[in-house]
PDB file of N, CA and C in Angstrom:
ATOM      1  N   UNK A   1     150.779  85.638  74.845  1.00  0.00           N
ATOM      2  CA  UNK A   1     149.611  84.969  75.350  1.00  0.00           C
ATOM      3  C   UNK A   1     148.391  85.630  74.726  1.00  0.00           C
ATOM      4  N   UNK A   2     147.622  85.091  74.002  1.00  0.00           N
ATOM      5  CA  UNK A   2     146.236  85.445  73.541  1.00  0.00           C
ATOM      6  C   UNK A   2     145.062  85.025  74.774  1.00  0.00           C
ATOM      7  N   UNK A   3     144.939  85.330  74.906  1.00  0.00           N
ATOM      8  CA  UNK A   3     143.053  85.440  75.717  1.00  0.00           C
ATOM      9  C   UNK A   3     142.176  85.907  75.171  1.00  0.00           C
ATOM     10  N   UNK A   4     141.150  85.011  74.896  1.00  0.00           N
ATOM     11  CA  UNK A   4     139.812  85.504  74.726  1.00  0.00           C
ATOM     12  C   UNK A   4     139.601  85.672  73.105  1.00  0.00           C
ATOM     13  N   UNK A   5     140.413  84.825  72.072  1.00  0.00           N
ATOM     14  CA  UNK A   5     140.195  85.051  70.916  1.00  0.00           C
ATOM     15  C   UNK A   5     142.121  85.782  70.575  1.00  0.00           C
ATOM     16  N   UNK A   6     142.141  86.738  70.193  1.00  0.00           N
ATOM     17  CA  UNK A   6     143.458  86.971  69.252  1.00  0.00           C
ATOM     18  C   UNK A   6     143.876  88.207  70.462  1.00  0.00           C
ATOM     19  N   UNK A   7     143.552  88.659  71.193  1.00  0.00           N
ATOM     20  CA  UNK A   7     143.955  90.060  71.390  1.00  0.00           C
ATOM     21  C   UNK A   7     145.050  89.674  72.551  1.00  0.00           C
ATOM     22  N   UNK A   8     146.342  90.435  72.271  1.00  0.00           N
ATOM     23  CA  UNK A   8     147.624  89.510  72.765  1.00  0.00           C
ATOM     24  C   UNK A   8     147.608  90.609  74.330  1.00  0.00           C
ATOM     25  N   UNK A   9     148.143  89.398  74.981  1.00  0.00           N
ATOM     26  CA  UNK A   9     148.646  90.506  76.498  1.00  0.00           C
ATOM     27  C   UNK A   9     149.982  89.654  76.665  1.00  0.00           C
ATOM     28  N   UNK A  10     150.663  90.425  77.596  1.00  0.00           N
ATOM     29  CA  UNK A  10     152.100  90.045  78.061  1.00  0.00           C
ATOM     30  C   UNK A  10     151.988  88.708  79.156  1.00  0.00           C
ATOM     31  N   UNK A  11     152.220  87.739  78.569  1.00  0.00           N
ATOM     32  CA  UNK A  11     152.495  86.636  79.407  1.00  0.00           C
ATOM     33  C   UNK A  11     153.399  87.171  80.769  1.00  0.00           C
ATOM     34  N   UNK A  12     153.110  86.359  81.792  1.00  0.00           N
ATOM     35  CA  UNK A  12     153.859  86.515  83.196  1.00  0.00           C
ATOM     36  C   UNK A  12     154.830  85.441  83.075  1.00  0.00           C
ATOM     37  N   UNK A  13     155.003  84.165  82.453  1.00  0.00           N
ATOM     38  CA  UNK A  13     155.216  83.121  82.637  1.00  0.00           C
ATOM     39  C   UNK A  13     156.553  83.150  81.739  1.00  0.00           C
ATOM     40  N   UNK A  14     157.014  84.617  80.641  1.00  0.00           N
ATOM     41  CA  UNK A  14     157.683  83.956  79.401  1.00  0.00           C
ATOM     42  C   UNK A  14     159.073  83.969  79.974  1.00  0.00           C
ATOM     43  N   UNK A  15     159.645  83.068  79.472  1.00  0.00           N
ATOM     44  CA  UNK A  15     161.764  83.026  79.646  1.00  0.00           C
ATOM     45  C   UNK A  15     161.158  83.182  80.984  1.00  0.00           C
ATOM     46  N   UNK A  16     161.004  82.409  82.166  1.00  0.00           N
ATOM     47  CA  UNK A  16     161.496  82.318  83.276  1.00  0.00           C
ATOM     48  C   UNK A  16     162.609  81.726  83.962  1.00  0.00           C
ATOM     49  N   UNK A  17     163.582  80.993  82.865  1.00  0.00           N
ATOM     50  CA  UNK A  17     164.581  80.144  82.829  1.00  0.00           C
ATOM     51  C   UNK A  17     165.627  80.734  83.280  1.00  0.00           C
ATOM     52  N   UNK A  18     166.185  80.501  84.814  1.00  0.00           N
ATOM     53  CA  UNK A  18     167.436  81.129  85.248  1.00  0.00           C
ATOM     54  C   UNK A  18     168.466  80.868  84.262  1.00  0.00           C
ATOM     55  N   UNK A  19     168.500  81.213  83.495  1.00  0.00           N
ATOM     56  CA  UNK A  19     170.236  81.291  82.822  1.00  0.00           C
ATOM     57  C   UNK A  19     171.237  81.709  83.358  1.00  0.00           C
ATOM     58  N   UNK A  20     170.699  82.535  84.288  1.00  0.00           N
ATOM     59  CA  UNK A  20     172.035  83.123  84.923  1.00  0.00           C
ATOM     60  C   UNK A  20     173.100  82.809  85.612  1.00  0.00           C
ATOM     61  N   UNK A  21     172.471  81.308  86.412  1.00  0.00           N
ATOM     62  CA  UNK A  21     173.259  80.743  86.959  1.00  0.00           C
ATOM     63  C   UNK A  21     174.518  80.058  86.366  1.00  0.00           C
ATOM     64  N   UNK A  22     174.032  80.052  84.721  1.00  0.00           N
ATOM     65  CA  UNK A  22     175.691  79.338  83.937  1.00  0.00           C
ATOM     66  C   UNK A  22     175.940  80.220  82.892  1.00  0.00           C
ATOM     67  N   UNK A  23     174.986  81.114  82.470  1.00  0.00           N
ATOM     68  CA  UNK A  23     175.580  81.909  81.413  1.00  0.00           C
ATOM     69  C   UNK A  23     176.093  83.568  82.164  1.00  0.00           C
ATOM     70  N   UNK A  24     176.870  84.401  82.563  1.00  0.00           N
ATOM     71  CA  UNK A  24     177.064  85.350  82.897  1.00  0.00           C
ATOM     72  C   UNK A  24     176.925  86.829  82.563  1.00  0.00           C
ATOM     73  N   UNK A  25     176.624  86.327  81.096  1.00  0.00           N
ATOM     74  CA  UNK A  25     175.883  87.889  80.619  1.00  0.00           C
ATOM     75  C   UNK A  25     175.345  87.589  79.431  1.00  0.00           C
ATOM     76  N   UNK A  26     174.055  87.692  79.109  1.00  0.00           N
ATOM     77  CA  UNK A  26     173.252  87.118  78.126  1.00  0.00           C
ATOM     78  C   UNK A  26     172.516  88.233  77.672  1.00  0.00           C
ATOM     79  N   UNK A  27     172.035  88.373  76.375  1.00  0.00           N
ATOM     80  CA  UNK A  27     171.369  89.189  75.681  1.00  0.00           C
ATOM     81  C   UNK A  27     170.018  88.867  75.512  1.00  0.00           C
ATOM     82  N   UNK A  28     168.411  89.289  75.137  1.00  0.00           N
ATOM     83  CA  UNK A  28     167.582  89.162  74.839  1.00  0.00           C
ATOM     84  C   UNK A  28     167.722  88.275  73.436  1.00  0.00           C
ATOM     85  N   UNK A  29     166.799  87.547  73.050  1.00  0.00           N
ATOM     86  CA  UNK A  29     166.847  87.078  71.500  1.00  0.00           C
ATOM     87  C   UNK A  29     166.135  87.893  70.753  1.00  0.00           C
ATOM     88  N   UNK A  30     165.453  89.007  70.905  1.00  0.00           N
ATOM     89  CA  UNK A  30     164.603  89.697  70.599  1.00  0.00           C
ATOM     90  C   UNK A  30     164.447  91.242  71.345  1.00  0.00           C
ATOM     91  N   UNK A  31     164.487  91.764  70.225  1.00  0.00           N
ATOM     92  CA  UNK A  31     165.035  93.270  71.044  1.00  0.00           C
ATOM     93  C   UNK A  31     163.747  94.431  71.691  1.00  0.00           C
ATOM     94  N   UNK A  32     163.702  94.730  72.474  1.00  0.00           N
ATOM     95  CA  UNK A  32     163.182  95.163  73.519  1.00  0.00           C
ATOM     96  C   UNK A  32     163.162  96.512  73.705  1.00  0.00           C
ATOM     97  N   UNK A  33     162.571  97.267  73.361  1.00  0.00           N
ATOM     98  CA  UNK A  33     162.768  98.861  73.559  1.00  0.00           C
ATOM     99  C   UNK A  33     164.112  99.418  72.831  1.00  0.00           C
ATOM    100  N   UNK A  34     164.371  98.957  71.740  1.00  0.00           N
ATOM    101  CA  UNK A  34     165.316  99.005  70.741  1.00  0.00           C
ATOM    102  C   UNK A  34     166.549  98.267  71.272  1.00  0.00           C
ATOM    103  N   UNK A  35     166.694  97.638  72.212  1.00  0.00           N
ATOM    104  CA  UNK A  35     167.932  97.148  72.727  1.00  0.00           C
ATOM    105  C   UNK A  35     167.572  95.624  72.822  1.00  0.00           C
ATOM    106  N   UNK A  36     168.681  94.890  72.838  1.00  0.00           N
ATOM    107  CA  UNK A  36     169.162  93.226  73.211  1.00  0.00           C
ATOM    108  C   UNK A  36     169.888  93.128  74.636  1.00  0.00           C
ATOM    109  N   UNK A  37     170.138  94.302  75.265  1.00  0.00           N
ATOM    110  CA  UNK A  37     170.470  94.270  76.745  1.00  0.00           C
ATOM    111  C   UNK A  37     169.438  93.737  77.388  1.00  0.00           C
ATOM    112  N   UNK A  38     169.692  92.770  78.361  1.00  0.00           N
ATOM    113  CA  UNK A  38     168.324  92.644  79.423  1.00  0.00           C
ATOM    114  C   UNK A  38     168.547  93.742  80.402  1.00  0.00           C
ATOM    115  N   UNK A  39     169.932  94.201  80.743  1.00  0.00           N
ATOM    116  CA  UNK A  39     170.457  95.540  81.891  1.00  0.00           C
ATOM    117  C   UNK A  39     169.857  96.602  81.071  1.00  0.00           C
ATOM    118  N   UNK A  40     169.140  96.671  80.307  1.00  0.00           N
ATOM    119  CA  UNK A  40     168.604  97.897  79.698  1.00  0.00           C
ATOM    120  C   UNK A  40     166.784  97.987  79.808  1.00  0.00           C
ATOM    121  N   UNK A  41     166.585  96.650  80.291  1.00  0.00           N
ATOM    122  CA  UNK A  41     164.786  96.755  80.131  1.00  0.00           C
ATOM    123  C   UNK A  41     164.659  97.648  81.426  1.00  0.00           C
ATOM    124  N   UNK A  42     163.780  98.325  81.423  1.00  0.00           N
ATOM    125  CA  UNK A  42     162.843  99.302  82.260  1.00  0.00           C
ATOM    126  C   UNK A  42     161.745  99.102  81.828  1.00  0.00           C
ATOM    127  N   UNK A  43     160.798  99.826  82.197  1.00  0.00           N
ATOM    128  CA  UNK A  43     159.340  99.887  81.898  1.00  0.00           C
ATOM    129  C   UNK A  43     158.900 100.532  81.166  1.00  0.00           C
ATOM    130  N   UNK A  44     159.618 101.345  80.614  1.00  0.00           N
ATOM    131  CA  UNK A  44     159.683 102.335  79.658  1.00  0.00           C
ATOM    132  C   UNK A  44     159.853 101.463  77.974  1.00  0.00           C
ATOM    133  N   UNK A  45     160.707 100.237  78.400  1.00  0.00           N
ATOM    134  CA  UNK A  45     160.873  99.377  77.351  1.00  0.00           C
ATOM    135  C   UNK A  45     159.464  98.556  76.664  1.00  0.00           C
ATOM    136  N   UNK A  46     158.653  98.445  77.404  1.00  0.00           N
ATOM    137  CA  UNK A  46     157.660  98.214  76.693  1.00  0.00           C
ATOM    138  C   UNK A  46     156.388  99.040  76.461  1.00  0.00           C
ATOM    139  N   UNK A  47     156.894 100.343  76.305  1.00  0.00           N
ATOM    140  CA  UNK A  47     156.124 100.793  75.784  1.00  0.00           C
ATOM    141  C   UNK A  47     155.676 101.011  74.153  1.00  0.00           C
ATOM    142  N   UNK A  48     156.541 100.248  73.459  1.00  0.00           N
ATOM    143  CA  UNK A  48     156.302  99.561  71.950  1.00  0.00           C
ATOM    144  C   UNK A  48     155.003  98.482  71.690  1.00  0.00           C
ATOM    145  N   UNK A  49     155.252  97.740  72.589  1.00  0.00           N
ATOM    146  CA  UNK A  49     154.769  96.634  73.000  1.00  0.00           C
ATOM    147  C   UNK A  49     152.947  97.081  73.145  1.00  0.00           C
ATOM    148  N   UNK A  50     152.915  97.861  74.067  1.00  0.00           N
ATOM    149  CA  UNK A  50     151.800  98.733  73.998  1.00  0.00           C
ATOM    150  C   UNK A  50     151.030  98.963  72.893  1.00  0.00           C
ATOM    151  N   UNK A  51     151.441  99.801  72.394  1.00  0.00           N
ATOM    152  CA  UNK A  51     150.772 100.183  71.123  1.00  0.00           C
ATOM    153  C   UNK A  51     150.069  98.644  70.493  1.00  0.00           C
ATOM    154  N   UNK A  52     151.450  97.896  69.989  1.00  0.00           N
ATOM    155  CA  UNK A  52     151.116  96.811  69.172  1.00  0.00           C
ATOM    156  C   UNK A  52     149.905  96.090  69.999  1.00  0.00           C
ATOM    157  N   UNK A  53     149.594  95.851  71.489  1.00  0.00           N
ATOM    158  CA  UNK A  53     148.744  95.120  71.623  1.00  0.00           C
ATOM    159  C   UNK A  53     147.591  95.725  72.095  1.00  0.00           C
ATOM    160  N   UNK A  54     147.574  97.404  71.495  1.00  0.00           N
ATOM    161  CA  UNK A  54     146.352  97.465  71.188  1.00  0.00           C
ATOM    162  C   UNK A  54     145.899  98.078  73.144  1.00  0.00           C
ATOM    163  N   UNK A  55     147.062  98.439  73.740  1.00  0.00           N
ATOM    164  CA  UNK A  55     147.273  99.103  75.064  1.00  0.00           C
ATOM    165  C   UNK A  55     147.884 100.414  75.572  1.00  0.00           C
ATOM    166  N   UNK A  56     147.474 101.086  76.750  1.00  0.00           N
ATOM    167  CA  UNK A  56     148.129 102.157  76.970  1.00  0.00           C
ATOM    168  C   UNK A  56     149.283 101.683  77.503  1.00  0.00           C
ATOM    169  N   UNK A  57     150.418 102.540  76.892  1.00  0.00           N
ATOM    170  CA  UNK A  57     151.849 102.003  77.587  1.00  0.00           C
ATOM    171  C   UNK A  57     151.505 102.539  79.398  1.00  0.00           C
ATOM    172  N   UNK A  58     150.653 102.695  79.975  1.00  0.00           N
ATOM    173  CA  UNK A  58     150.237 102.892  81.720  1.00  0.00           C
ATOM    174  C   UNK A  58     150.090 101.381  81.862  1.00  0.00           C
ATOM    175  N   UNK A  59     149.075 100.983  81.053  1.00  0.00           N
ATOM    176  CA  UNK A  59     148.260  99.722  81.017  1.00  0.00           C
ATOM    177  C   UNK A  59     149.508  98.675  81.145  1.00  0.00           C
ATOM    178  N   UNK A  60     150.709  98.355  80.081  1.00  0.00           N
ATOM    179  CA  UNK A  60     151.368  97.441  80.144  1.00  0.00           C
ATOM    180  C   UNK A  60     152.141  97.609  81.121  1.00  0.00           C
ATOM    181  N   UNK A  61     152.598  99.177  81.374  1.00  0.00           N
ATOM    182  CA  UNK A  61     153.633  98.979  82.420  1.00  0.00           C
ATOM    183  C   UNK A  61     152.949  98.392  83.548  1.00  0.00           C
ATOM    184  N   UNK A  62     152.089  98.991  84.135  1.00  0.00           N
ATOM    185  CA  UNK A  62     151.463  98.057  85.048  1.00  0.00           C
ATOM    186  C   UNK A  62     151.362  96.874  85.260  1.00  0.00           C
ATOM    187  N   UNK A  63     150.853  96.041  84.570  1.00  0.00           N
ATOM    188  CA  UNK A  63     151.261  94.696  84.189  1.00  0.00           C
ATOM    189  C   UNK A  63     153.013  93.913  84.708  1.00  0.00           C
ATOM    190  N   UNK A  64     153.155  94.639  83.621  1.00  0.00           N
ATOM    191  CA  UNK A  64     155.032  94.699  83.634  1.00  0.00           C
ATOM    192  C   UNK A  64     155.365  94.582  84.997  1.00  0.00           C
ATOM    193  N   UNK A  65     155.145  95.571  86.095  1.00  0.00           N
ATOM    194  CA  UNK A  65     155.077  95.809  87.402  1.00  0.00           C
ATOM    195  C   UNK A  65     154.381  94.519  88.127  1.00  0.00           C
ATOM    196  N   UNK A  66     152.845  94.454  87.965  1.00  0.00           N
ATOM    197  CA  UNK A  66     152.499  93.743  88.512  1.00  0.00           C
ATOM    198  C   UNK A  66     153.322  91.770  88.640  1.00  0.00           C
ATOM    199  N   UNK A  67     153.735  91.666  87.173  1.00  0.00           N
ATOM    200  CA  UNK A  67     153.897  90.317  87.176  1.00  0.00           C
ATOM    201  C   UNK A  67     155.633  89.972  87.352  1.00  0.00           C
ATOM    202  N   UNK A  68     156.192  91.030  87.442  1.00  0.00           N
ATOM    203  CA  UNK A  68     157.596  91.360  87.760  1.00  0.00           C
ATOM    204  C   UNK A  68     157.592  90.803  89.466  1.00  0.00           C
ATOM    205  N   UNK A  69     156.597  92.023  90.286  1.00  0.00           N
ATOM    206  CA  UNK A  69     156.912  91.280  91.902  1.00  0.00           C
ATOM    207  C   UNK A  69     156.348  89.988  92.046  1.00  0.00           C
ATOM    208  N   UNK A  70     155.236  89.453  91.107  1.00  0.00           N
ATOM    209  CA  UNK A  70     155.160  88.251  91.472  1.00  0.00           C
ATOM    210  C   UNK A  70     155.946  86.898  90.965  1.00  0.00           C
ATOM    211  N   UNK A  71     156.640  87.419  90.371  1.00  0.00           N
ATOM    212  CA  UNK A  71     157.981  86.627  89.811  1.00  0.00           C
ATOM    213  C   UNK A  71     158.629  86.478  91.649  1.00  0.00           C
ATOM    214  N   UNK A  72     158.943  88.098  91.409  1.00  0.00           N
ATOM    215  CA  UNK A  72     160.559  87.961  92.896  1.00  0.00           C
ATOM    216  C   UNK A  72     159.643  87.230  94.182  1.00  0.00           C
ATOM    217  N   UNK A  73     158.153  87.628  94.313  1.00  0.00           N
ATOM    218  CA  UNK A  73     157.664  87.218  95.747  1.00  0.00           C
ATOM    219  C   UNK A  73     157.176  85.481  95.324  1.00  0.00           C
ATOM    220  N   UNK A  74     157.478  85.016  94.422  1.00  0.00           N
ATOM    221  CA  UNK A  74     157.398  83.375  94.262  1.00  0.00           C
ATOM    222  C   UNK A  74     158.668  82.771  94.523  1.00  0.00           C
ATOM    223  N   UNK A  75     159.887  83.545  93.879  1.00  0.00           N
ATOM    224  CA  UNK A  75     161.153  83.205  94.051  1.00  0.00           C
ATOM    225  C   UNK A  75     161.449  83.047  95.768  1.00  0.00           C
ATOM    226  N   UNK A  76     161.243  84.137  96.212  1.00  0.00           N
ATOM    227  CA  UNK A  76     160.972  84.457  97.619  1.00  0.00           C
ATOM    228  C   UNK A  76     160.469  82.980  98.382  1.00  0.00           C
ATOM    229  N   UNK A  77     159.937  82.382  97.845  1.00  0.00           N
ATOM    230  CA  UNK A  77     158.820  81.591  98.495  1.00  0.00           C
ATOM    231  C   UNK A  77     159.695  80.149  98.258  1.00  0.00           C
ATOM    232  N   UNK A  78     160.058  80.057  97.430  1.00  0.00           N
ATOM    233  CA  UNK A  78     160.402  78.529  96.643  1.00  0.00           C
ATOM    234  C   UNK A  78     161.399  78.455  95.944  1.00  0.00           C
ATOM    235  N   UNK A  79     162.452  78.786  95.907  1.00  0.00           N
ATOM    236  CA  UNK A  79     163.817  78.743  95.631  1.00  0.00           C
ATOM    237  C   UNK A  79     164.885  77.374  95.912  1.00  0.00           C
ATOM    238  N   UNK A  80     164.077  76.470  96.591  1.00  0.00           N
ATOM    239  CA  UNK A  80     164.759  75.254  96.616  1.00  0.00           C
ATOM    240  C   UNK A  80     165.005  74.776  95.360  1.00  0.00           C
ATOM    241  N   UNK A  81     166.128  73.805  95.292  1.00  0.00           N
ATOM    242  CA  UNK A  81     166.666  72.899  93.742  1.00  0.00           C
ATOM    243  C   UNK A  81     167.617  73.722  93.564  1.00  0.00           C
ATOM    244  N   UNK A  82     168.281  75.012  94.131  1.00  0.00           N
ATOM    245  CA  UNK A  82     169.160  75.495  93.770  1.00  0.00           C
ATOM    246  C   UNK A  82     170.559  75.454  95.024  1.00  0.00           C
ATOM    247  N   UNK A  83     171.443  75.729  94.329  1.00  0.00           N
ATOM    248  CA  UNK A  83     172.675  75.518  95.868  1.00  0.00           C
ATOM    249  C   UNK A  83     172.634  77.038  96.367  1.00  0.00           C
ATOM    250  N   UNK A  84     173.901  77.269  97.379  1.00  0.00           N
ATOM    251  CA  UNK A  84     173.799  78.410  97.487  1.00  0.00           C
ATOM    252  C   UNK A  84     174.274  79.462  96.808  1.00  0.00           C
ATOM    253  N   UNK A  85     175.204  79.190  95.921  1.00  0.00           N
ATOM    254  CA  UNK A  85     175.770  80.322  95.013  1.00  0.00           C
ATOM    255  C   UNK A  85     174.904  80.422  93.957  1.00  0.00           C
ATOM    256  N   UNK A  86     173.920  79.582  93.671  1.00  0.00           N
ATOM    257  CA  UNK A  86     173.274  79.786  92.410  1.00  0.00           C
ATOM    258  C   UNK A  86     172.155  80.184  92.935  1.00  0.00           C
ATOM    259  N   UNK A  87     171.859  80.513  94.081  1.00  0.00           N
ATOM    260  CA  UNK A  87     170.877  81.450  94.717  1.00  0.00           C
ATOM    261  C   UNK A  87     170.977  82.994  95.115  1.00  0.00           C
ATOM    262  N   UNK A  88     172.340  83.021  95.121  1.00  0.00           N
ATOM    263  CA  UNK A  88     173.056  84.145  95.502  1.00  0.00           C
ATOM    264  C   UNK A  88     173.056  85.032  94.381  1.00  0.00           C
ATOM    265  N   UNK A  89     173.249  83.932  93.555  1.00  0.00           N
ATOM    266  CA  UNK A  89     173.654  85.041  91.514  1.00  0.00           C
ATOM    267  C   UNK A  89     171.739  85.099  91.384  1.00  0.00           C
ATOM    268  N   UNK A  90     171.152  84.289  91.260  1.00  0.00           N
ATOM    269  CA  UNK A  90     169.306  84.477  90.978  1.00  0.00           C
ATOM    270  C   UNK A  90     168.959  85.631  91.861  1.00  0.00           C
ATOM    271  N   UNK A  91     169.510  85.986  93.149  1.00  0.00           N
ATOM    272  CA  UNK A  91     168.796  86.682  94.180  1.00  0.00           C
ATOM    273  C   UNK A  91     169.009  88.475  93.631  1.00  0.00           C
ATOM    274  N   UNK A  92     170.370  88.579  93.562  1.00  0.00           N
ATOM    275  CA  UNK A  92     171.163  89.656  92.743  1.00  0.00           C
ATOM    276  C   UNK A  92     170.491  90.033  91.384  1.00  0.00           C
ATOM    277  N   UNK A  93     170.695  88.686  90.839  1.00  0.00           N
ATOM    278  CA  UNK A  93     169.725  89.372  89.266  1.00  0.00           C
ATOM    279  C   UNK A  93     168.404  89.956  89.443  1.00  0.00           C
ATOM    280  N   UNK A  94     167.505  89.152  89.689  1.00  0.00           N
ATOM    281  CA  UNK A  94     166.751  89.455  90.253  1.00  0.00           C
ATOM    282  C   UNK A  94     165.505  90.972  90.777  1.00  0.00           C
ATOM    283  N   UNK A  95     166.719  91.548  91.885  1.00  0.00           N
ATOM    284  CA  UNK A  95     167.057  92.808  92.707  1.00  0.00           C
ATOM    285  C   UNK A  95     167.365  93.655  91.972  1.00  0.00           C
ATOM    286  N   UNK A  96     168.058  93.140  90.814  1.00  0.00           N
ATOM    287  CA  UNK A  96     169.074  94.827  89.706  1.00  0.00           C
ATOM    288  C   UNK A  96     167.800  94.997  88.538  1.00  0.00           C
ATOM    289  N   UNK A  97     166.780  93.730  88.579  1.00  0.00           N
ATOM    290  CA  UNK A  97     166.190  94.396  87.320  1.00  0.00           C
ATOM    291  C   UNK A  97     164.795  94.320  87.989  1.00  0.00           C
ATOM    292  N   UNK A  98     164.478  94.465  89.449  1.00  0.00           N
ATOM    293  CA  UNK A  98     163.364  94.822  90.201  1.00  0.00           C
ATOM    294  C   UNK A  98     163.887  96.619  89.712  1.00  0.00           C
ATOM    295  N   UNK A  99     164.671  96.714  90.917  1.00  0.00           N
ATOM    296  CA  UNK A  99     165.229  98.226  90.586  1.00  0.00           C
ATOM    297  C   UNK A  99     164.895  99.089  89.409  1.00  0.00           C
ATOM    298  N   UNK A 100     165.463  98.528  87.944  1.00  0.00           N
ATOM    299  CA  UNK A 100     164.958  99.023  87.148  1.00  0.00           C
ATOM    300  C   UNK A 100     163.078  99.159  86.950  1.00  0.00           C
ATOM    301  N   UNK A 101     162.432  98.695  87.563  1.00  0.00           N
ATOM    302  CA  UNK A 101     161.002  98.247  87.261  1.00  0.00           C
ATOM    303  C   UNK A 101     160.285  99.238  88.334  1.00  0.00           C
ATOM    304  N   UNK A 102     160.747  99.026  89.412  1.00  0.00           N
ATOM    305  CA  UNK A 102     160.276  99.328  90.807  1.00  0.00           C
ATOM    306  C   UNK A 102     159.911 100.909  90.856  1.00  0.00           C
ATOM    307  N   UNK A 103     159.728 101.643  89.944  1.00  0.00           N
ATOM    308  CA  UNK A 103     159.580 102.608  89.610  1.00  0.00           C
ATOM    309  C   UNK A 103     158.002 102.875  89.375  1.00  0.00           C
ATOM    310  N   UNK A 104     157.222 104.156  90.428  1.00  0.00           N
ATOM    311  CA  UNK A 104     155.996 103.901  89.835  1.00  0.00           C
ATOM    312  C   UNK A 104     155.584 103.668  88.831  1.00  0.00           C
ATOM    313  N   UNK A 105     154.841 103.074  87.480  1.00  0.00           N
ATOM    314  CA  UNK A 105     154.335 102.961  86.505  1.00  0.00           C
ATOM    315  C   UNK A 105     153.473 103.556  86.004  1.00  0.00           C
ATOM    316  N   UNK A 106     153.465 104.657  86.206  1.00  0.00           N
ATOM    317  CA  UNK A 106     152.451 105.759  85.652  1.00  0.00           C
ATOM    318  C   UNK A 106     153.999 106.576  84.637  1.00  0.00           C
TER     319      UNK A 106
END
């Protein structure tokens, strides 16, 4: 996401696409803190990311943090269109890579 002319920040909005519900273990298309695991992102993972956009890796993790709970506290909110097992696998995913995140960001 560019704002304000060229200077890039981390979209909240990107791959929000449950895959999970039909694919069972999926990789990043694009590697992430040297890895294609998504079970491997932490917050620590974008601290590459940082640099390139011209941020303190505090700055993105924060972010990272910030737009992470407002992912789970929307899910929270509006989760209809799904059955119950495919709420059950979203709720789980979810929770395992809050965990990884949920970590102060400093």
């Amino acid at each position: 996401m560019y704002m304000g002319g060229r200077q890039p920040l981390l979209s909240p909005a990107y791959d929000l696409v449950p895959t999970i519900v039909c694919v069972a273990k999926e990789n990043l298309a694009l590697t992430l803190g040297n890895t294609r695991s998504f079970d491997a992102v932490d917050l620590a993972s974008f601290d590459k990311i940082a640099t390139a956009c011209r941020r303190t890796p505090q700055d993105l993790r924060e972010r990272v943090h910030c737009f992470a709970g407002q992912i789970r506290d929307l899910w929270r909110e509006d989760s209809e269109g799904f059955d119950a097992r495919e709420r059950e696998r979203i709720d789980a995913h979810l929770e395992a890579c809050w965990r990884r995140i949920d970590a102060d960001p400093e």
